[in-house]
C-alpha atoms as a PDB file:
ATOM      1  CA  UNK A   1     -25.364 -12.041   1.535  1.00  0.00           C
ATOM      2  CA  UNK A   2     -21.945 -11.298   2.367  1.00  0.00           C
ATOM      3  CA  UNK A   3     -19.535 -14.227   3.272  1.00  0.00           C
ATOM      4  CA  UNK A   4     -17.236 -13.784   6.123  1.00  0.00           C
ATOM      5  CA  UNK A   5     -17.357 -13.048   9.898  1.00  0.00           C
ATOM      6  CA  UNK A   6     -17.452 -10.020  11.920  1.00  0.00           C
ATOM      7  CA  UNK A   7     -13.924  -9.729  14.135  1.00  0.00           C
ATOM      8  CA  UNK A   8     -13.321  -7.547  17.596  1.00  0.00           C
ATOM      9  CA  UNK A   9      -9.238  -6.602  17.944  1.00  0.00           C
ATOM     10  CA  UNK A  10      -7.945  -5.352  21.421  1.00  0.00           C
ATOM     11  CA  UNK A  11      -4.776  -3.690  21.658  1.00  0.00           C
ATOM     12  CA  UNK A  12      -3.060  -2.187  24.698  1.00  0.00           C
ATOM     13  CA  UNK A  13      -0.514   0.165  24.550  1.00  0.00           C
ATOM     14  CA  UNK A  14       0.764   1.259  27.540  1.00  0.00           C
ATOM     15  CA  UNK A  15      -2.565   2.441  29.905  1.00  0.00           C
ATOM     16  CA  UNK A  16      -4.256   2.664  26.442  1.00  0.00           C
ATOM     17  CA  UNK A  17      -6.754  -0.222  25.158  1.00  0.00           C
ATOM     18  CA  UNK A  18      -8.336  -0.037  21.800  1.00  0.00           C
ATOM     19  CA  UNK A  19     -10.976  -2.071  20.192  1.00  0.00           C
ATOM     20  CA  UNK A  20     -11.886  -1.936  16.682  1.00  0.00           C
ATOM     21  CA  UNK A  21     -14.794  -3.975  14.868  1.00  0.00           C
ATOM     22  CA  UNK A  22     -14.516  -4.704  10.991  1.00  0.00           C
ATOM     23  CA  UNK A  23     -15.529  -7.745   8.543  1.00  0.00           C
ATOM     24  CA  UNK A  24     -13.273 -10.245   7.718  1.00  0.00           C
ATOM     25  CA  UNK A  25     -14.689 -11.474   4.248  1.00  0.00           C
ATOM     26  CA  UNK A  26     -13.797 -15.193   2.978  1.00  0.00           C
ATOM     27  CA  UNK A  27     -13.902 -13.812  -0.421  1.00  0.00           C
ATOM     28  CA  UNK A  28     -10.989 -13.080  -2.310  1.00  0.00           C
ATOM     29  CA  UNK A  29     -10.822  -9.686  -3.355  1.00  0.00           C
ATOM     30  CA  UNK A  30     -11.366  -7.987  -6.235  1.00  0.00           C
ATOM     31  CA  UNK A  31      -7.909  -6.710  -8.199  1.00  0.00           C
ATOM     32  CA  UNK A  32      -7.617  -2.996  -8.245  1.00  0.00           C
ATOM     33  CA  UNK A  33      -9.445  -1.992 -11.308  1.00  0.00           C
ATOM     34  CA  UNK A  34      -6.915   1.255 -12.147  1.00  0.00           C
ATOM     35  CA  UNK A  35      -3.958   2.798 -11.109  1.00  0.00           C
ATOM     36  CA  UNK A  36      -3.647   6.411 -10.134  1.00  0.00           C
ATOM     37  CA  UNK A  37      -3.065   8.808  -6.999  1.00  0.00           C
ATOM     38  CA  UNK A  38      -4.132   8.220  -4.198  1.00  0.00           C
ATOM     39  CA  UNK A  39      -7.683   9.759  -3.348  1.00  0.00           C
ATOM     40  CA  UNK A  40      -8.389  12.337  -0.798  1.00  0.00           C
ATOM     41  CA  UNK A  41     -10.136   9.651   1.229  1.00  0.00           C
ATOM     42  CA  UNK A  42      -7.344   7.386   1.316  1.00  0.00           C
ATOM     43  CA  UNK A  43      -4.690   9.910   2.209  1.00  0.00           C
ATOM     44  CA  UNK A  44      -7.063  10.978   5.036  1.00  0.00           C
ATOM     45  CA  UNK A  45      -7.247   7.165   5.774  1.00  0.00           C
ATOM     46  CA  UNK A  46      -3.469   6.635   5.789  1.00  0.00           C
ATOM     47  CA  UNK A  47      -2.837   9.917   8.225  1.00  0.00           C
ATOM     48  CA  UNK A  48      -5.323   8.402  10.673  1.00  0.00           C
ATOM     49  CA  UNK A  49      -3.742   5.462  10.556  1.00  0.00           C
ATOM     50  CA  UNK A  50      -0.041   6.638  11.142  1.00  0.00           C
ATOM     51  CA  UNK A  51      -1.094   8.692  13.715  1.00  0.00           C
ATOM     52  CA  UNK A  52      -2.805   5.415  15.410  1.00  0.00           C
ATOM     53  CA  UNK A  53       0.326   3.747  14.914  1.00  0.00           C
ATOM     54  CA  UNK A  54       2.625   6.290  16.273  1.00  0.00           C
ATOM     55  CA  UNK A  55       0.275   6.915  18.991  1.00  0.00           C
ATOM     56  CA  UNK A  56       0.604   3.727  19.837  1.00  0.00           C
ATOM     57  CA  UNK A  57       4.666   3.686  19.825  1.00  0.00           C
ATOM     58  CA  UNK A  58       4.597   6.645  22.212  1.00  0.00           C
ATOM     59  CA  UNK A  59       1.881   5.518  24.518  1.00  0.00           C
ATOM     60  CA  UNK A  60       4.730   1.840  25.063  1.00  0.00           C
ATOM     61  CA  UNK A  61       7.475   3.876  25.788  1.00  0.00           C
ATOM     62  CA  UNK A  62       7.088   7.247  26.676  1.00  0.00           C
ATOM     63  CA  UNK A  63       5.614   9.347  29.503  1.00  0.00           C
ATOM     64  CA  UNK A  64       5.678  12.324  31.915  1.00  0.00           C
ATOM     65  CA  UNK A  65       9.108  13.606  32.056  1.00  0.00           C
ATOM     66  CA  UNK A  66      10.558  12.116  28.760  1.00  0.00           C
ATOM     67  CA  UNK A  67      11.846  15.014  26.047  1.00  0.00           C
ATOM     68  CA  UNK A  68       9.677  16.719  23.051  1.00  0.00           C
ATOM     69  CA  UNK A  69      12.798  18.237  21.116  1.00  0.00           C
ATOM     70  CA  UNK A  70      12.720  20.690  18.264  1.00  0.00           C
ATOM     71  CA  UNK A  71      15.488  21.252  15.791  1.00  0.00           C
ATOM     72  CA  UNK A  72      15.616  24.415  13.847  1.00  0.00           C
ATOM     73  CA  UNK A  73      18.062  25.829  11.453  1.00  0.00           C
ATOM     74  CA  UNK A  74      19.877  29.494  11.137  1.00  0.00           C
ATOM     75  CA  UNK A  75      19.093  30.525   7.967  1.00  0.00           C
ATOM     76  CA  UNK A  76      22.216  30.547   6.123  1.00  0.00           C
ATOM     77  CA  UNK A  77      22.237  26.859   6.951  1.00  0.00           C
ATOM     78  CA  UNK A  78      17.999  26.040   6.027  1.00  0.00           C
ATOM     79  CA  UNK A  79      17.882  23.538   3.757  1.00  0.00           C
ATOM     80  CA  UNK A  80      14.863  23.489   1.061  1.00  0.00           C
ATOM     81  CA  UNK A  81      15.568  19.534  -0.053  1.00  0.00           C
ATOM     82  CA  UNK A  82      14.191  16.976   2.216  1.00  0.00           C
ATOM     83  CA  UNK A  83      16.860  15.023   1.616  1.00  0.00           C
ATOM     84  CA  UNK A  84      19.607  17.175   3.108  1.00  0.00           C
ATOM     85  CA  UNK A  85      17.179  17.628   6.124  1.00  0.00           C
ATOM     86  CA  UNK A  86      16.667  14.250   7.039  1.00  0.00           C
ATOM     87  CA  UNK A  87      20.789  13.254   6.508  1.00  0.00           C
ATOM     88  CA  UNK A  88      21.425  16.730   8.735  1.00  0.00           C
ATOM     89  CA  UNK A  89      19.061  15.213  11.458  1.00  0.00           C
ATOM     90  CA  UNK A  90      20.081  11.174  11.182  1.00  0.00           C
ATOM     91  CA  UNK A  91      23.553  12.945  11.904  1.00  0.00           C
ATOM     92  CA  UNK A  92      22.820  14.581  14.588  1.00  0.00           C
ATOM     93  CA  UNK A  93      20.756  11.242  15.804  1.00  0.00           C
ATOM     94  CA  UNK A  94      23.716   9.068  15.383  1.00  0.00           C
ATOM     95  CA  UNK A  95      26.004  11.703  17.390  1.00  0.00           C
ATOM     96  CA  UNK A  96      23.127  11.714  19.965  1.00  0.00           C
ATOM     97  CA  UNK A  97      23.398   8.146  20.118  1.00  0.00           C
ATOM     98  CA  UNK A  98      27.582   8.132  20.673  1.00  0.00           C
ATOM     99  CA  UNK A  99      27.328  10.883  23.667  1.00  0.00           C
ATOM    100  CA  UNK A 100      24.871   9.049  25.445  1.00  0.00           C
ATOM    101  CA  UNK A 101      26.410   5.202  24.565  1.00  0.00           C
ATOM    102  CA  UNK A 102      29.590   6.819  26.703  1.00  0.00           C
ATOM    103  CA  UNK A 103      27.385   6.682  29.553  1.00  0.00           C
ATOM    104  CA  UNK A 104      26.352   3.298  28.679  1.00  0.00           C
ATOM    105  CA  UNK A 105      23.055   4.790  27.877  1.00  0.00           C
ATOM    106  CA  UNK A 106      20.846   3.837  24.684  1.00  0.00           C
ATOM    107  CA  UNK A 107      18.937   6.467  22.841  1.00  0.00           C
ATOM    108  CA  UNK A 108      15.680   5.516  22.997  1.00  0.00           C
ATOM    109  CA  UNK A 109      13.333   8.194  20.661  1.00  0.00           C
ATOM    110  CA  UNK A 110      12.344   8.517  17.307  1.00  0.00           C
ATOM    111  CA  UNK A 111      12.676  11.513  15.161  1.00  0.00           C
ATOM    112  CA  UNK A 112      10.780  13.321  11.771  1.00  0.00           C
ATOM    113  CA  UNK A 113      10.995  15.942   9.858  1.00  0.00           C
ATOM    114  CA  UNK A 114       8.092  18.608   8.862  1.00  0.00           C
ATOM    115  CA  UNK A 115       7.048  21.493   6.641  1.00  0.00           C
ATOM    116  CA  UNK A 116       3.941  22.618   7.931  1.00  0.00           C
ATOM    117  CA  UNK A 117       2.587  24.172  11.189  1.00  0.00           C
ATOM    118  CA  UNK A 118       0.688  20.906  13.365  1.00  0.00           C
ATOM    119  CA  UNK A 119      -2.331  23.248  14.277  1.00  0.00           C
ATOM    120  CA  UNK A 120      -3.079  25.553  11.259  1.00  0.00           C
ATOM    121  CA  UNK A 121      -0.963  23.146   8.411  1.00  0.00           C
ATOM    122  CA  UNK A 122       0.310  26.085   7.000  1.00  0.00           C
ATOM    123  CA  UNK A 123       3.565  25.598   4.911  1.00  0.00           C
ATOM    124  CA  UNK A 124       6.708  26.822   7.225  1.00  0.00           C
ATOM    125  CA  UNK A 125      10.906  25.870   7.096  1.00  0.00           C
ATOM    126  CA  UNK A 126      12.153  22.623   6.971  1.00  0.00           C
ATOM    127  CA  UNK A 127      12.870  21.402  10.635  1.00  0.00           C
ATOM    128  CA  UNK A 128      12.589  18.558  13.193  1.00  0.00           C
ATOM    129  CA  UNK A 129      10.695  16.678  16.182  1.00  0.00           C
ATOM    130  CA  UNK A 130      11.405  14.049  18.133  1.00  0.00           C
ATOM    131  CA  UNK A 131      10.950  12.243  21.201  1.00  0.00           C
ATOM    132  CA  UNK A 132      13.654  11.133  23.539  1.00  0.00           C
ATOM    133  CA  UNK A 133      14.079   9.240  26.996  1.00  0.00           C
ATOM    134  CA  UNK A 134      15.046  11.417  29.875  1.00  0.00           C
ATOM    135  CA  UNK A 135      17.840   8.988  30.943  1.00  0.00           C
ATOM    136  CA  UNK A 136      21.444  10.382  30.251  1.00  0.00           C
ATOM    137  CA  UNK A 137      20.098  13.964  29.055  1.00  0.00           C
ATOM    138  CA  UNK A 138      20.461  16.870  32.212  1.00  0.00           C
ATOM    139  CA  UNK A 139      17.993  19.550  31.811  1.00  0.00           C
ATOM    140  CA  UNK A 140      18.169  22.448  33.812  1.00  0.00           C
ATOM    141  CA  UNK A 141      15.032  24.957  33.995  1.00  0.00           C
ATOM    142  CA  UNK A 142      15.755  28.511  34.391  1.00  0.00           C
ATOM    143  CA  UNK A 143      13.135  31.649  34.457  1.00  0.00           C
ATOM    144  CA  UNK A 144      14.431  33.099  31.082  1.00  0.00           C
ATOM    145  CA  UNK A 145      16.451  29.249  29.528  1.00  0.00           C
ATOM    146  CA  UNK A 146      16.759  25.917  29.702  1.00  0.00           C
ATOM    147  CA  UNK A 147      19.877  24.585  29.650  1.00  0.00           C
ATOM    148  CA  UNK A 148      20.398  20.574  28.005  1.00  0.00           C
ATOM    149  CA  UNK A 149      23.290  18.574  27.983  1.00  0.00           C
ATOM    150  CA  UNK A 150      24.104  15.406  27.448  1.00  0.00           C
ATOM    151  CA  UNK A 151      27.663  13.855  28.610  1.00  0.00           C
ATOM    152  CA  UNK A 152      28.853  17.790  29.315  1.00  0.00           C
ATOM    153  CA  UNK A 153      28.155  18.960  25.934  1.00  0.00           C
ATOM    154  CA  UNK A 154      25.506  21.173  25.170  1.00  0.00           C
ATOM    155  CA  UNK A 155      22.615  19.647  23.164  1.00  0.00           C
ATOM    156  CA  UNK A 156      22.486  22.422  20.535  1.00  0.00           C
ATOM    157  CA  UNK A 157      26.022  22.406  20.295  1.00  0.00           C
ATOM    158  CA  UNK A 158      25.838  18.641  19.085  1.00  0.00           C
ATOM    159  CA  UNK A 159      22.640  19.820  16.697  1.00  0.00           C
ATOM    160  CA  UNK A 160      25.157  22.628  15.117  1.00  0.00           C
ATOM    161  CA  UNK A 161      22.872  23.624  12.410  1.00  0.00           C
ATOM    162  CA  UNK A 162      20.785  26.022  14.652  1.00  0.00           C
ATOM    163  CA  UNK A 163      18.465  26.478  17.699  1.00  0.00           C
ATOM    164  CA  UNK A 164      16.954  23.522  19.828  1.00  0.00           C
ATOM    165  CA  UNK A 165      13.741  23.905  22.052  1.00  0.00           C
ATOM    166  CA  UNK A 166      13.061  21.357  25.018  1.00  0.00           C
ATOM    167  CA  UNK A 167       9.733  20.366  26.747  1.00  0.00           C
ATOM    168  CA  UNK A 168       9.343  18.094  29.246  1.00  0.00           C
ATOM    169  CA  UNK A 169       5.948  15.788  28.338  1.00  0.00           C
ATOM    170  CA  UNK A 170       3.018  16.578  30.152  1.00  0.00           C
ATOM    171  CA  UNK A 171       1.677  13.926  32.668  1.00  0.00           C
ATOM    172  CA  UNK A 172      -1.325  12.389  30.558  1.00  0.00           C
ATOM    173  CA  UNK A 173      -2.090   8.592  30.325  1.00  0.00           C
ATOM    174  CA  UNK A 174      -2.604   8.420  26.608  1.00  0.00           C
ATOM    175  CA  UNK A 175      -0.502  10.267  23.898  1.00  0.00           C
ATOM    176  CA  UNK A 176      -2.497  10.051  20.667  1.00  0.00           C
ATOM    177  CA  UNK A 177      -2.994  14.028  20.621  1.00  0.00           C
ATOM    178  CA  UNK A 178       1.167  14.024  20.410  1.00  0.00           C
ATOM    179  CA  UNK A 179       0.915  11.749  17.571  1.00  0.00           C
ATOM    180  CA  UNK A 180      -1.190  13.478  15.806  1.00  0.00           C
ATOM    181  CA  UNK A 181       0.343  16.823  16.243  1.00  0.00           C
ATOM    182  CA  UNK A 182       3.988  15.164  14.433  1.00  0.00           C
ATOM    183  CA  UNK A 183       1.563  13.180  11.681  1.00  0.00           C
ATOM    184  CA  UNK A 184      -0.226  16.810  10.585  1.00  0.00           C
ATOM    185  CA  UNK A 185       3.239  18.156  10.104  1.00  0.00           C
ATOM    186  CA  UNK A 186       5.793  15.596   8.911  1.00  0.00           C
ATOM    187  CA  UNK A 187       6.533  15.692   5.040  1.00  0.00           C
ATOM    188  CA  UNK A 188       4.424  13.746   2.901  1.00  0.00           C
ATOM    189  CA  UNK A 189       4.806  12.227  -0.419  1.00  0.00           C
ATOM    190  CA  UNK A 190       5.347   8.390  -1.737  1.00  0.00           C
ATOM    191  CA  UNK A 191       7.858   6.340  -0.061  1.00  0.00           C
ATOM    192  CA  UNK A 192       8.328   9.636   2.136  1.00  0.00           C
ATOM    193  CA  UNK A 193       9.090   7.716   5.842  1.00  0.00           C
ATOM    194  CA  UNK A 194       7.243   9.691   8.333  1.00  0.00           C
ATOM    195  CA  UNK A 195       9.227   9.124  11.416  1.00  0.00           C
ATOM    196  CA  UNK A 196      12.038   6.994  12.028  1.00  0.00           C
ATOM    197  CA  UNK A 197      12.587   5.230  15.981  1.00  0.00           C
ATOM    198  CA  UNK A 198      15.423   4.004  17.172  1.00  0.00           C
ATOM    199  CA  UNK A 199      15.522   0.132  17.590  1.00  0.00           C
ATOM    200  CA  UNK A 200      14.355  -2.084  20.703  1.00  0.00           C
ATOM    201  CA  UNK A 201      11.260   0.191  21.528  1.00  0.00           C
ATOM    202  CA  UNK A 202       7.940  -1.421  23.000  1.00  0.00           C
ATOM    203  CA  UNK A 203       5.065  -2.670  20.471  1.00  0.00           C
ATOM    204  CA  UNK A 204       1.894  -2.809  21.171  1.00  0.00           C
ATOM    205  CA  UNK A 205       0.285  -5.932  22.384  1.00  0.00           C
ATOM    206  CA  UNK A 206      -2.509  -7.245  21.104  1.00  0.00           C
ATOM    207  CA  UNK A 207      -4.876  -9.072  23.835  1.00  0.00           C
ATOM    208  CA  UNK A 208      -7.737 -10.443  21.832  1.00  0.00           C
ATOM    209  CA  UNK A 209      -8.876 -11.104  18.387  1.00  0.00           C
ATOM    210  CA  UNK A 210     -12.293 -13.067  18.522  1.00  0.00           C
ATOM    211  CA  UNK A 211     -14.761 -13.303  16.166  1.00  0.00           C
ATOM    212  CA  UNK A 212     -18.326 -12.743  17.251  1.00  0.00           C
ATOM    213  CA  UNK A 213     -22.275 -13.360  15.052  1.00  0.00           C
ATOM    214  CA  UNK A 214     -22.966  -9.887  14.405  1.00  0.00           C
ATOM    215  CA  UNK A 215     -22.115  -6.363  14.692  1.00  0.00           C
ATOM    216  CA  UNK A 216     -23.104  -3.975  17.248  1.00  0.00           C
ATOM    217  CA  UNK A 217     -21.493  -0.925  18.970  1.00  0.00           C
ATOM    218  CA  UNK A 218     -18.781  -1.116  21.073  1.00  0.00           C
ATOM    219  CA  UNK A 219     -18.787  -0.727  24.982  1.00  0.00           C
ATOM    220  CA  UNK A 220     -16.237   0.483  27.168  1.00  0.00           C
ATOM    221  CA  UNK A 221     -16.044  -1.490  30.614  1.00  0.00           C
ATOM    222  CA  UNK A 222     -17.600   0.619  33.482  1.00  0.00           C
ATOM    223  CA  UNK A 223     -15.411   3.254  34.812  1.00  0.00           C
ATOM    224  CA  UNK A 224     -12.894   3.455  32.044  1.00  0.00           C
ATOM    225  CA  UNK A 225     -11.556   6.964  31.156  1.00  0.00           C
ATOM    226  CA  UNK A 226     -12.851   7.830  27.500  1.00  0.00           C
ATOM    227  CA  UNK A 227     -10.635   9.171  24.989  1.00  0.00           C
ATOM    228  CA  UNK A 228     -12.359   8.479  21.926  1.00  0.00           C
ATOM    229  CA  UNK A 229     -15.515   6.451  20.402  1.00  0.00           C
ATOM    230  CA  UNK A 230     -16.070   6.693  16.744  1.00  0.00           C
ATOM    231  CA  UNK A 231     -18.957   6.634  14.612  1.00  0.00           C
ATOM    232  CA  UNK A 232     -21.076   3.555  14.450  1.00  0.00           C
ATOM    233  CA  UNK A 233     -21.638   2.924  10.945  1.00  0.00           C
ATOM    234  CA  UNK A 234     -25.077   0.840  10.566  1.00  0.00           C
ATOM    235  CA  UNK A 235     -23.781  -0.268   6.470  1.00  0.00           C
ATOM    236  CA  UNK A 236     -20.349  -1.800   7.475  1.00  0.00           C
ATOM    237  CA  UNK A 237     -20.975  -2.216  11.214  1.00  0.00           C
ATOM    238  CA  UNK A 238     -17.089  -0.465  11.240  1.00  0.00           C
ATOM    239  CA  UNK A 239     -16.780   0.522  15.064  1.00  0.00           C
ATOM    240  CA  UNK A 240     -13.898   1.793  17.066  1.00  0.00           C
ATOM    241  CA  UNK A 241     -13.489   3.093  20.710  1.00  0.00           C
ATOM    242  CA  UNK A 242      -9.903   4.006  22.410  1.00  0.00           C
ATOM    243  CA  UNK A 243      -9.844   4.285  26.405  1.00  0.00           C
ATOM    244  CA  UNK A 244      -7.917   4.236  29.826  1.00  0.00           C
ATOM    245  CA  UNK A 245      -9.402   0.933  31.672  1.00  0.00           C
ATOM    246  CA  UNK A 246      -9.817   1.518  35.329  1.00  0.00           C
ATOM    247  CA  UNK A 247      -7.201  -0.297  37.716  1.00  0.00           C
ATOM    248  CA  UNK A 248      -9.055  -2.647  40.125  1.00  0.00           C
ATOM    249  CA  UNK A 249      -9.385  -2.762  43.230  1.00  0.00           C
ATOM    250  CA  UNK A 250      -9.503  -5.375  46.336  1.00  0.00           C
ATOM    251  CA  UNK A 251     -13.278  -4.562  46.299  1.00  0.00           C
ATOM    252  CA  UNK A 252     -13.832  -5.467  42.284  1.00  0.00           C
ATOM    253  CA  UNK A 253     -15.045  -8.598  41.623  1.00  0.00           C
ATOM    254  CA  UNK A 254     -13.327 -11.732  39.951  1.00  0.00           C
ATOM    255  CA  UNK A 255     -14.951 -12.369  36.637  1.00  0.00           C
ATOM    256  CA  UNK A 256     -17.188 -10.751  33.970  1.00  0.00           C
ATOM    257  CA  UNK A 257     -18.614  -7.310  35.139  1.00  0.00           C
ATOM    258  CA  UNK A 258     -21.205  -5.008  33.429  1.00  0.00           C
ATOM    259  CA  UNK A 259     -19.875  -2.483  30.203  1.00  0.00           C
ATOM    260  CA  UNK A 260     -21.444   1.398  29.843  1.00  0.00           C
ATOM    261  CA  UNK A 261     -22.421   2.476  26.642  1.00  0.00           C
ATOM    262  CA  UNK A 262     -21.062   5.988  26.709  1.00  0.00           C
ATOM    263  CA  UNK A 263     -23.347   8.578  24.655  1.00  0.00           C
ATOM    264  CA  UNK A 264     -21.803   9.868  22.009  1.00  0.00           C
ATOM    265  CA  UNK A 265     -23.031  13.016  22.961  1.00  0.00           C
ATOM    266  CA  UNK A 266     -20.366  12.928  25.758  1.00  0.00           C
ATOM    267  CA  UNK A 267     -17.253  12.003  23.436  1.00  0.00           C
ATOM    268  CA  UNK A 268     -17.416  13.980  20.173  1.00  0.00           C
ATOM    269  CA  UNK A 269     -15.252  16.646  22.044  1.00  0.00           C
ATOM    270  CA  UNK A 270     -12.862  13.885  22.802  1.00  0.00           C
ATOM    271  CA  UNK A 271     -12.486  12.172  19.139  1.00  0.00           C
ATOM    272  CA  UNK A 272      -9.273  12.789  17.636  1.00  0.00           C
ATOM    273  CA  UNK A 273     -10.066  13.344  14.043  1.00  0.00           C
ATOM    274  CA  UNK A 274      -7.559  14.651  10.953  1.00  0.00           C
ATOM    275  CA  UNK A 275      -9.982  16.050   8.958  1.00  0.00           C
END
């Protein structure tokens, strides 16, 4: 019999609450009993969870409005070492960071740098993403350009290595599918940092940690907004689930209130998987 206790985490980020369900053994365990790479099952671990962690960052301090940024390079000026790509964007970050400090304005972003396509993964040019605040950046839309400053000076010009393409986030309550998107792409390799934010953002809080008998799947309270509910495993009694609780209203009731098990049927479409 296993010796330990069964734990349920809650974290909100942003609109965004998770819960997770996992043993907490009183054992000690076990040294590692060889050293090698890293197996395809842990890498695929270790994507899923930067992309829950980044997801996370984003959902605390982003939303509809803010800046998706991409940084390309002319091609007499591509570099092919990761190194040179990440000082050529920190550069441009810090000179970001000076325009909009002379409107008393702190960036407020984070930035990476990839080498594959985020939907198909095949291999393309070194170049960048980020995310940035709105505030201090003036974006005009035009039929055939958009036009991006940022204290008078033209964003690209600041960039200087090449072109620079600017979205405008979509309204959506919970950015994981952003997240996941820059985690598919960014450069990987050991001690290869996958993004790097800018200081003073929003963490994630996290509400509850209590420890409960036994495992069981995990409910969602009625009326929440889905966004994903993972595989119950019956072996481990592992369980996750990620939603958008309801607000309440003056006509909810003070106190505990009934939770739907949501079929997961109705949610496979919704899972957000890197596999």
């Amino acid at each position: 019999m296993r010796e330990g206790y069964w734990m349920i985490r809650t974290v909100r980020s942003g609109k965004v609450i998770e819960k997770s369900q996992f043993f907490v053994s009183e054992r000690k365990p076990r040294a590692p009993k060889r050293k090698g790479g890293t197996s395809a099952a842990a890498k695929d671990k270790n994507l899923n969870t930067a992309a829950r962690q980044l997801a996370r960052t984003i959902n605390c301090n982003w939303s509809a409005g803010d800046l998706w940024v991409t940084l390309t390079y002319d091609p007499a000026k591509q570099p092919t070492r990761i190194e040179d790509a990440d000082r050529a964007c920190a550069l441009f970050w810090r000179r970001l960071g000076r325009a909009l400090a002379e409107q008393g304005i702190k960036v407020k972003g984070f930035w990476l740098t990839a080498d594959k396509d985020g939907k198909t993964g095949a291999p393309e040019p070194l170049h960048h993403h980020m995310v940035i605040s709105a505030e201090g950046v003036d974006v005009r839309w035009s039929e055939d350009a958009v036009s991006c400053t940022v204290g008078g000076r033209e964003l690209a010009d600041i960039w200087g290595n090449g072109t620079i393409d600017v979205e405008e986030l979509r309204e959506q309550e919970d950015y994981t599918p952003v997240a996941i998107y820059c985690v598919r792409q960014a450069v990987n390799g050991e001690n290869v940092k996958k993004w790097h934010p800018s200081k003073g953002l929003k963490k994630p809080v996290v509400e509850s940690e209590r420890v409960v008998q036994y495992s069981r799947e995990l409910r969602a309270p009625a009326g929440a907004t889905v966004s994903e509910i993972g595989h119950y495993d019956d072996v481990t009694g592992n369980h996750y689930i990620r939603y958008i609780r309801r607000p309440r209203t003056k006509k909810d009731k003070i106190g505990g209130h009934k939770e739907l098990l949501f079929d997961p049927n109705e949610t496979d479409e919704m899972r957000w998987s890197l596999e």
